[in-house]
C-alpha atoms as a PDB file:
ATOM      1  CA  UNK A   1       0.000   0.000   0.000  1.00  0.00           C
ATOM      2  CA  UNK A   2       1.027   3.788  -1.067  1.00  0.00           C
ATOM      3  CA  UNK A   3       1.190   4.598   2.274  1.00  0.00           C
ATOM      4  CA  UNK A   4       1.910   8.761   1.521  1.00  0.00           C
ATOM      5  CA  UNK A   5      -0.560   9.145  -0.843  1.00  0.00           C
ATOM      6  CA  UNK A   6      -3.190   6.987   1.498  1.00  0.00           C
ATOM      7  CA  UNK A   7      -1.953  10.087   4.623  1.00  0.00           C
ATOM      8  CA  UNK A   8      -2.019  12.312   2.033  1.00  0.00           C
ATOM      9  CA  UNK A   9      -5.597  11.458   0.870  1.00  0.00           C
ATOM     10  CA  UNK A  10      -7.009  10.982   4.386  1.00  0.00           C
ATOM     11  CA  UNK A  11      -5.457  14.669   5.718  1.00  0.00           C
ATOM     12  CA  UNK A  12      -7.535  16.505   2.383  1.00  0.00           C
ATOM     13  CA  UNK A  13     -10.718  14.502   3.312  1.00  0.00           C
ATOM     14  CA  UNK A  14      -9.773  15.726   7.070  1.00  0.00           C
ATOM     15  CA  UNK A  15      -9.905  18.934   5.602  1.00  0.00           C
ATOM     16  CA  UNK A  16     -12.806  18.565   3.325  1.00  0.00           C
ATOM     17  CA  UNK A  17     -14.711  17.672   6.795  1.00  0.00           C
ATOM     18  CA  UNK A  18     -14.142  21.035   8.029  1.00  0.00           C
ATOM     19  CA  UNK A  19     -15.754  23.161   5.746  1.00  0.00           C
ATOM     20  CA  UNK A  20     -18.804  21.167   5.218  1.00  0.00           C
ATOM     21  CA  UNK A  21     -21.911  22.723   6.423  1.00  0.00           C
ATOM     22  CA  UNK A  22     -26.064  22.427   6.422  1.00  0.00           C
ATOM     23  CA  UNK A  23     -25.774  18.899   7.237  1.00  0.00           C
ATOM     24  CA  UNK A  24     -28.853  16.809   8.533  1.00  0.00           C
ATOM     25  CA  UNK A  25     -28.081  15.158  12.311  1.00  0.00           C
ATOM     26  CA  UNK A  26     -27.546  11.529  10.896  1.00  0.00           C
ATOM     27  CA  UNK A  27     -24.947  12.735   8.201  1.00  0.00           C
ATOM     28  CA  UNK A  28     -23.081  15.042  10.723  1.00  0.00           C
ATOM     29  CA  UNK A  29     -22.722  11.551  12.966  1.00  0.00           C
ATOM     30  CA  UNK A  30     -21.651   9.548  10.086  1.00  0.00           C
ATOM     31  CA  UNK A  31     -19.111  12.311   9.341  1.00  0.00           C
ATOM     32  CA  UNK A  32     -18.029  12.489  13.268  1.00  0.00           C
ATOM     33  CA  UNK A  33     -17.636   8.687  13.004  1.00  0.00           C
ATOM     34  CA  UNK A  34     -15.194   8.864   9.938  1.00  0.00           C
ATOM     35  CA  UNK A  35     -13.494  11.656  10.651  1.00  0.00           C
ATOM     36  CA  UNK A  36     -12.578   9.907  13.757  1.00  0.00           C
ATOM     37  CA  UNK A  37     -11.654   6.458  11.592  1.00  0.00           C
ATOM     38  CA  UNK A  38      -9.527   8.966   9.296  1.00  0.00           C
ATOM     39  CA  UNK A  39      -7.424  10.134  12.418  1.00  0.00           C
ATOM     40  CA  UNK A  40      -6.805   6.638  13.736  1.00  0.00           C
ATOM     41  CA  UNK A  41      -5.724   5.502  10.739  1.00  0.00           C
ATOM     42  CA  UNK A  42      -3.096   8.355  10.434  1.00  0.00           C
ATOM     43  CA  UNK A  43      -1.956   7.926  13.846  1.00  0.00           C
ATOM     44  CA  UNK A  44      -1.728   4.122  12.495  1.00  0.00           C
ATOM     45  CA  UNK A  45      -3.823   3.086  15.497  1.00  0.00           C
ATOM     46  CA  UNK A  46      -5.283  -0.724  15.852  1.00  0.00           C
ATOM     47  CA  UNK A  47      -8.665   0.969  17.164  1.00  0.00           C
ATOM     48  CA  UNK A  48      -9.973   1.036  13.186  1.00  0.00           C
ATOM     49  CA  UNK A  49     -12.505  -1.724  12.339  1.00  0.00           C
ATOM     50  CA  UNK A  50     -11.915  -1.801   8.215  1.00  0.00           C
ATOM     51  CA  UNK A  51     -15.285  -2.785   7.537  1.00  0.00           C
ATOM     52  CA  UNK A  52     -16.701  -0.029   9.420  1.00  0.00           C
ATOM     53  CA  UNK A  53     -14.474   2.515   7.916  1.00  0.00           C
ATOM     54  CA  UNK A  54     -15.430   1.351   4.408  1.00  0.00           C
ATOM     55  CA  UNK A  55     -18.823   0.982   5.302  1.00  0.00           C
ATOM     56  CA  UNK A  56     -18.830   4.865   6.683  1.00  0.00           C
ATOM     57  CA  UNK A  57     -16.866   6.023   3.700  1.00  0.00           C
ATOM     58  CA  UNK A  58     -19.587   4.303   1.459  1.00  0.00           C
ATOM     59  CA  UNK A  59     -22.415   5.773   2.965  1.00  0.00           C
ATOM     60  CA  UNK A  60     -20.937   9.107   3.245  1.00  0.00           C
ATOM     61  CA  UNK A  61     -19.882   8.999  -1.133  1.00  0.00           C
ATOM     62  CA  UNK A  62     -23.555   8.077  -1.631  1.00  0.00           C
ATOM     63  CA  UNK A  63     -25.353  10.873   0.943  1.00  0.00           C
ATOM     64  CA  UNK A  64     -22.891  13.392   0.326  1.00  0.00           C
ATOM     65  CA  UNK A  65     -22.089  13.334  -3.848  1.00  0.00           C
ATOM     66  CA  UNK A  66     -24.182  15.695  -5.174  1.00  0.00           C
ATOM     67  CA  UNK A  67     -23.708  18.578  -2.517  1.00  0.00           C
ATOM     68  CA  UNK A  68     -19.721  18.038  -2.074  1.00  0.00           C
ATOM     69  CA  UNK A  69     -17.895  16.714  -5.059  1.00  0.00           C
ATOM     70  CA  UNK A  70     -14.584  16.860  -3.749  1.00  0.00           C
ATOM     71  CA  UNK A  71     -15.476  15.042  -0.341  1.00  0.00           C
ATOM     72  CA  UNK A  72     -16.450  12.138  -2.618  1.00  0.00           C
ATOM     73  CA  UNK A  73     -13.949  12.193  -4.949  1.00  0.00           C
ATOM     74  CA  UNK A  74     -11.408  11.967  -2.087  1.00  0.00           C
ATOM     75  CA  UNK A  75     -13.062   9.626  -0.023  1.00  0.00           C
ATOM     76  CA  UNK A  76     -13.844   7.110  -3.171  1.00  0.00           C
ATOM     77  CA  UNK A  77      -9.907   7.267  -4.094  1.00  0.00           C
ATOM     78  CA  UNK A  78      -8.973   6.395  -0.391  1.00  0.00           C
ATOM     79  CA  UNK A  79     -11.232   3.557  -0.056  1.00  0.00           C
ATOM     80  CA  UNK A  80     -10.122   2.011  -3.130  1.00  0.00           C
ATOM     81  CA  UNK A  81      -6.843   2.562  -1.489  1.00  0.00           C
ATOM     82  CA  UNK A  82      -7.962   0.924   1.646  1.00  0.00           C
ATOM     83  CA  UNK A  83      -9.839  -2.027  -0.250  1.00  0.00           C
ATOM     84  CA  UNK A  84      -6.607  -2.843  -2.363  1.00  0.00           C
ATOM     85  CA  UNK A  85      -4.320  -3.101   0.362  1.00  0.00           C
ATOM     86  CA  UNK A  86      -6.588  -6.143   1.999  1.00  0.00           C
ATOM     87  CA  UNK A  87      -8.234  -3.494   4.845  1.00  0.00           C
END
């Protein structure tokens, strides 16, 4: 696994989280949830479950790609990442 690009991927989704705004209860939890996956996983902690990160970063491509392109974009690119590598 590209593991730069994969930290470099993760920190502009990181990003992308901040300026996101106007979103419903349930999609600022799923974002809380990954954006908390996306830190363990650059601090290369064993707390990340893969299927639940995938899972989150699934459900957050398909509630969030029409309002935020870029968030999805990013997000699709590091689970493909993720999925290659086995996690």
């Amino acid at each position: 696994m590209n593991e730069s690009k994969l930290d470099s991927l993760l920190e502009q989704v990181h990003a992308e989280l901040q300026l996101l705004d106007n979103v419903d209860e349930e999609g600022r939890k799923l974002l809380q949830d990954l954006e908390q996956d996306i830190k363990n996983l650059l601090q290369k902690s064993e707390d990340v479950e893969a299927e639940s990160i995938l899972d989150r970063m699934q459900r957050a491509v398909e509630q969030f790609e029409v309002k935020y392109p870029t968030l999805t974009k990013l997000l699709s690119e590091a689970s493909a990442i993720l999925s290659n590598a086995g996690i």
